[in-house]
Protein backbone atom coordinates (compact mmCIF):
# COMPACT_ATOMS: atom_id res chain seq x y z
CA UNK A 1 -20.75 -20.40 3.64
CA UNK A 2 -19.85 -23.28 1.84
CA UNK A 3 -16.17 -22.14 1.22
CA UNK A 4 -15.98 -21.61 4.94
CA UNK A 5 -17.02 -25.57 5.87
CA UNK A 6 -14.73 -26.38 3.19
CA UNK A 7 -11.96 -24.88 5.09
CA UNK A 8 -13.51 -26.39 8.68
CA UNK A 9 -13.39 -22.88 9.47
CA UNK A 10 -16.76 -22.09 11.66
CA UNK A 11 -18.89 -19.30 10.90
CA UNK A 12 -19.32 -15.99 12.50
CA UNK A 13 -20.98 -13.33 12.37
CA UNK A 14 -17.92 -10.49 12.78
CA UNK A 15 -17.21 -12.50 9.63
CA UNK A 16 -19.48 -10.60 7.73
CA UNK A 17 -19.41 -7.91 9.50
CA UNK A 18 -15.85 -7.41 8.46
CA UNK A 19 -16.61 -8.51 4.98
CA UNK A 20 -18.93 -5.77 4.73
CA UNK A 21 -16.78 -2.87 6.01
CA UNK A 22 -13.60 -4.94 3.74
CA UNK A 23 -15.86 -4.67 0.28
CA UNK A 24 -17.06 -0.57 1.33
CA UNK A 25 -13.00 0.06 1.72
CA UNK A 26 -12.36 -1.50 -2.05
CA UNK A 27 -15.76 0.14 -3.75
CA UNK A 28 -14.26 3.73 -2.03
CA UNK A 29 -10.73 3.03 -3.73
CA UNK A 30 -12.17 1.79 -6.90
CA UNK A 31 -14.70 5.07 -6.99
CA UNK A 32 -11.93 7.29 -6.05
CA UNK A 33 -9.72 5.34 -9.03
CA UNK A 34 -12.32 5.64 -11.64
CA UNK A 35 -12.93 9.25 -10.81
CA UNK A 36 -9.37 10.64 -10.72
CA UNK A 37 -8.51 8.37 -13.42
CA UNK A 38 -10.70 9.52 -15.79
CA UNK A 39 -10.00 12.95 -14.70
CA UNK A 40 -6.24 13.20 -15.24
CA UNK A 41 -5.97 11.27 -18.86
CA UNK A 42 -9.63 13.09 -20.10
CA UNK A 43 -11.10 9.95 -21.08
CA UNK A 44 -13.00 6.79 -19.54
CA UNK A 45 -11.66 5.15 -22.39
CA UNK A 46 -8.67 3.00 -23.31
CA UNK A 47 -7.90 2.07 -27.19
CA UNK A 48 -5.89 -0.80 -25.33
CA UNK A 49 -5.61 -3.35 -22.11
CA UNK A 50 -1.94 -2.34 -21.89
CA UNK A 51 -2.66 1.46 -22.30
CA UNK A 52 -5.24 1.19 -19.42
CA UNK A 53 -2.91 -0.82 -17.90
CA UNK A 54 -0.01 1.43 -17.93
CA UNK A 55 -2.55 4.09 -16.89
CA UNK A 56 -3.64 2.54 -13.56
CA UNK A 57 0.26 1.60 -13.06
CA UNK A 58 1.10 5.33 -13.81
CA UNK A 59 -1.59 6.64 -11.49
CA UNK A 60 -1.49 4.25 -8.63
CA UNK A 61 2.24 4.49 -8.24
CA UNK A 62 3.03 7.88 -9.28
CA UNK A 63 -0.11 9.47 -7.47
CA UNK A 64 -2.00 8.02 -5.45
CA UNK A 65 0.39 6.46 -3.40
CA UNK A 66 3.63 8.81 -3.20
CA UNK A 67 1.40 11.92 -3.37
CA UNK A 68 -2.28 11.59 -2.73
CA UNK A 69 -3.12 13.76 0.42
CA UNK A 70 -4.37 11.34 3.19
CA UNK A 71 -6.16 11.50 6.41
CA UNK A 72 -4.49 9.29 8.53
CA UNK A 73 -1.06 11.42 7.55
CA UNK A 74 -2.17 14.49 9.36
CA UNK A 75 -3.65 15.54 5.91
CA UNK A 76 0.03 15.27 4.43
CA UNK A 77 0.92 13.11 1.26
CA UNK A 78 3.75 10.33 2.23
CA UNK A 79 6.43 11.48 0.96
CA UNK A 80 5.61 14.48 3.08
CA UNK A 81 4.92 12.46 5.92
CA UNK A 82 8.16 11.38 5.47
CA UNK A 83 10.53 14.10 5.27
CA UNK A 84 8.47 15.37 8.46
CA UNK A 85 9.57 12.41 10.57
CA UNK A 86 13.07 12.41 9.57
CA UNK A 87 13.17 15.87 10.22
């Protein structure tokens, strides 16, 4: 509340009402990211910040976004989703 007066932005309640919905979307992705993570490299374990880093990198942009099935693609992965609509 305080960061909001700061701003001179009033408050509202659809404010946290979106806030709420906003921090279930990110706990989902972050689930779904530990899960699968931990599943393709056979570990929940880094030796290293860069190797986890280069992990997430590796799964986030080779996976999850070019080829992770999703819902709101007709159950298709992007690039599929794609090549359908150029089609």
């Amino acid at each position: 509340m305080d960061v909001l007066r700061e701003q001179s932005c009033p408050h509202r309640r659809s404010w946290v009402y979106l806030t709420t919905w906003t921090n279930a979307a990110v706990e989902s992705f972050f689930a779904t990211l530990k899960r699968e993570l931990a599943w393709i490299h056979a570990t929940k374990t880094w030796a290293t910040r860069v190797a986890l880093r280069t992990a997430l990198f590796d799964y986030i942009e080779g996976f999850y976004n070019p080829e992770r099935i999703q819902q709101r693609l007709e159950y298709r992965s992007p690039l599929r989703f794609e090549e359908a609509a150029v089609a």
